[in-house]
Protein backbone atom coordinates (compact mmCIF):
# COMPACT_ATOMS: atom_id res chain seq x y z
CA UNK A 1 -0.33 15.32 -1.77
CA UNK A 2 -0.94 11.35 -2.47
CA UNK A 3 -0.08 8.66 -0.28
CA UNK A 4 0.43 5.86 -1.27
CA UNK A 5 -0.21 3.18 1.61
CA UNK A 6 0.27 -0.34 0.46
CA UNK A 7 3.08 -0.59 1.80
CA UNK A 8 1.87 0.29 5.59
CA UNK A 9 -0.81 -1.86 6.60
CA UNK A 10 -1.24 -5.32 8.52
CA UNK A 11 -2.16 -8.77 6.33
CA UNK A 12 -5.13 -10.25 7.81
CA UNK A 13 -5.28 -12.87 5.35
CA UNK A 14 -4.65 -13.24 1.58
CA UNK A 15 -7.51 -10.54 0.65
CA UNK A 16 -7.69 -8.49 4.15
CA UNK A 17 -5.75 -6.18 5.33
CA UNK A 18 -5.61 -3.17 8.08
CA UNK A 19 -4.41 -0.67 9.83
CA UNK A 20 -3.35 -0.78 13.40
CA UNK A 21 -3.89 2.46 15.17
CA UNK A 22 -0.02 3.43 15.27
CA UNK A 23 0.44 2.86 10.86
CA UNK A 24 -2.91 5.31 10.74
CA UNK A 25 -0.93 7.84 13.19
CA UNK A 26 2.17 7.60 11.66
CA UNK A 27 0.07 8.10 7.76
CA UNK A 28 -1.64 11.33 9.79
CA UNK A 29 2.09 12.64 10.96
CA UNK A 30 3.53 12.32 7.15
CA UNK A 31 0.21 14.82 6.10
CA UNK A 32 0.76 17.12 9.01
CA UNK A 33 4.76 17.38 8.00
CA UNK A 34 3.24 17.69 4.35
CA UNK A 35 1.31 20.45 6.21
CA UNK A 36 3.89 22.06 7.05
CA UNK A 37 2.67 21.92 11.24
CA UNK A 38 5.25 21.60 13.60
CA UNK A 39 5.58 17.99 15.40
CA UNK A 40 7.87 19.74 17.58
CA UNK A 41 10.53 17.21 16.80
CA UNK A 42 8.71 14.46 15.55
CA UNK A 43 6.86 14.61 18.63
CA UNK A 44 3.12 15.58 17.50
CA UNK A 45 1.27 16.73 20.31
CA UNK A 46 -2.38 17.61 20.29
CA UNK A 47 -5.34 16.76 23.17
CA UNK A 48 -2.69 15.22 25.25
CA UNK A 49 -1.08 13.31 22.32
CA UNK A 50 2.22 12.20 22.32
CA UNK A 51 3.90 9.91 19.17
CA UNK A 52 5.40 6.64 20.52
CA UNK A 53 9.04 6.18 20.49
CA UNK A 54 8.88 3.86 17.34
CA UNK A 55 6.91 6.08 14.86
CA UNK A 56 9.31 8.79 16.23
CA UNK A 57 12.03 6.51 15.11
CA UNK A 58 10.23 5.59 11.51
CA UNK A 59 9.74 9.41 10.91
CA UNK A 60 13.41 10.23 11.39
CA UNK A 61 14.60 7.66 9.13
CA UNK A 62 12.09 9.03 6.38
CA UNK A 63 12.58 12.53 6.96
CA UNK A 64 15.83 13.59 7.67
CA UNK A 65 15.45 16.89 8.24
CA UNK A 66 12.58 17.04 10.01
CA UNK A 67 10.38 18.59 6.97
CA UNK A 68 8.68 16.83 4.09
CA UNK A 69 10.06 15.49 1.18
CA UNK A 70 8.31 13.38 -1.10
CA UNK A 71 9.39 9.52 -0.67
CA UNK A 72 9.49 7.09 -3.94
CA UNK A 73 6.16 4.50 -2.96
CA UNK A 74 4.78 6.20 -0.47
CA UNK A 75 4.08 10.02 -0.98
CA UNK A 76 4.37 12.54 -3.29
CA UNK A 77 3.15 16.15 -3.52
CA UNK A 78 2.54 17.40 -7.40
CA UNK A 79 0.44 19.99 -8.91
CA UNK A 80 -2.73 20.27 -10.59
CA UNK A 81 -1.56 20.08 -13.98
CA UNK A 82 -0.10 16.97 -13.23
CA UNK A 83 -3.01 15.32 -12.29
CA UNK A 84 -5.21 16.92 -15.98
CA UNK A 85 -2.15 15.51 -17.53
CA UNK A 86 -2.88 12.14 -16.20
CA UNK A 87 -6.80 12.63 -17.24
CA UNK A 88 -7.70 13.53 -13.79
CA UNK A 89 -6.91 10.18 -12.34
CA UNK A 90 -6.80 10.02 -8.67
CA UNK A 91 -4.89 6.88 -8.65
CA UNK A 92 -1.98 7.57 -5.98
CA UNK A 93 0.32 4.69 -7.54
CA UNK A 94 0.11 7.15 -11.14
CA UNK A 95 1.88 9.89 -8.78
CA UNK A 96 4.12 8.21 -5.97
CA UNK A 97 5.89 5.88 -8.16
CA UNK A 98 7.85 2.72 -6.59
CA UNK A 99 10.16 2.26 -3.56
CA UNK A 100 13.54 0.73 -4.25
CA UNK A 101 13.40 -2.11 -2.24
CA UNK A 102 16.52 -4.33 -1.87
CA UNK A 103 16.20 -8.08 -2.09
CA UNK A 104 17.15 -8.10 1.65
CA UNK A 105 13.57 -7.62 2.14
CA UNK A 106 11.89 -10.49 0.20
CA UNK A 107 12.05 -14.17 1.20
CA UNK A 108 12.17 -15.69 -2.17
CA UNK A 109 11.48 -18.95 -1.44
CA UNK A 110 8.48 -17.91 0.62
CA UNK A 111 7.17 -16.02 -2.04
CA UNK A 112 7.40 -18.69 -4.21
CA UNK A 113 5.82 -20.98 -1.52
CA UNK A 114 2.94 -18.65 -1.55
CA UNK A 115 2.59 -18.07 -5.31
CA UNK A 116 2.93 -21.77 -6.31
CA UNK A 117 0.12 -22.14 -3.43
CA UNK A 118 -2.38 -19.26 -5.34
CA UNK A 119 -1.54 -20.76 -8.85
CA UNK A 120 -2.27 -24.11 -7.92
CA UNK A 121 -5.66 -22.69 -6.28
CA UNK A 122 -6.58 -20.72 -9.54
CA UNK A 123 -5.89 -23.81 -11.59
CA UNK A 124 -8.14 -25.72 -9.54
CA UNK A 125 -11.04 -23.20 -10.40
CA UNK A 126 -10.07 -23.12 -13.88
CA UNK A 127 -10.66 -26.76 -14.43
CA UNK A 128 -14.15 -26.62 -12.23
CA UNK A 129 -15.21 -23.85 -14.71
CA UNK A 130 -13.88 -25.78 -17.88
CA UNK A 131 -15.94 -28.81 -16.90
CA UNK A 132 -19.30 -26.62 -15.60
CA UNK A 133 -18.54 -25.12 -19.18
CA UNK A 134 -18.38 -28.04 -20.87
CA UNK A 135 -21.56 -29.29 -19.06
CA UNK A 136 -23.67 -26.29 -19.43
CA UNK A 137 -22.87 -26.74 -23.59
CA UNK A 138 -23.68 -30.14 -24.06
CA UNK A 139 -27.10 -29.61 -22.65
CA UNK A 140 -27.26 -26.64 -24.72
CA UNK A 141 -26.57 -28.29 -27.84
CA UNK A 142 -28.71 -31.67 -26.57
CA UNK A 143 -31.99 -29.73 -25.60
């Protein structure tokens, strides 16, 4: 089984991310249902463990009937030859495909905001390394 988990994690900043303890429980519950164990319900207990209400609630809405099923961006269970056919590349995102996500979900102009932001960064670099180029060839060719 791959998961895929880009999808579940906390941004720390641009290039950081992590996972709160409840996103790596709820990762663990989607391998025990791949298991086939019984989470009595959705509610996994083991040494005195009990799931919170919420990851209860996330399960329920992914798995329907309480077994697991392989979800489009997030997990997917396949078989050897599928992964020789894909020259043994472990690369989950080859196997779990993409979620359909609906535009309710992005906040365009946001995203813009913060891509316009990055671009403008990168071209700032760009023209630092152009002119350190530039530099670093002129004394080259002056001696």
């Amino acid at each position: 089984m791959f998961l895929d988990a880009r999808s579940i994690f906390t941004q720390i900043d641009r290039a950081h991310r992590e996972f709160t303890p409840e996103q790596v429980q709820l990762l663990a519950s989607i391998v025990r249902l791949y298991r086939g164990e019984d989470l009595n319900g959705f509610v996994f207990e083991r040494e005195n463990y009990t799931l919170p209400e919420s990851q209860i609630t996330a399960l329920k809405a992914m798995f329907e009937n309480k077994k697991y099923e392989n979800i489009a961006g997030l997990s997917r269970a396949i078989k050897l030859n599928e992964i020789e056919l894909q020259g043994w590349s472990l690369n989950p995102g080859r196997y779990v495909g993409v979620s359909e996500m609906g535009d309710e979900n992005i906040n365009f102009e946001l995203k813009m905001k913060e891509l316009n932001e990055e671009l403008e960064q990168l071209n700032l670099i760009a023209h630092d390394l152009e002119t350190t180029i530039s530099k670093n060839i002129a004394e080259l060719l002056n001696g």
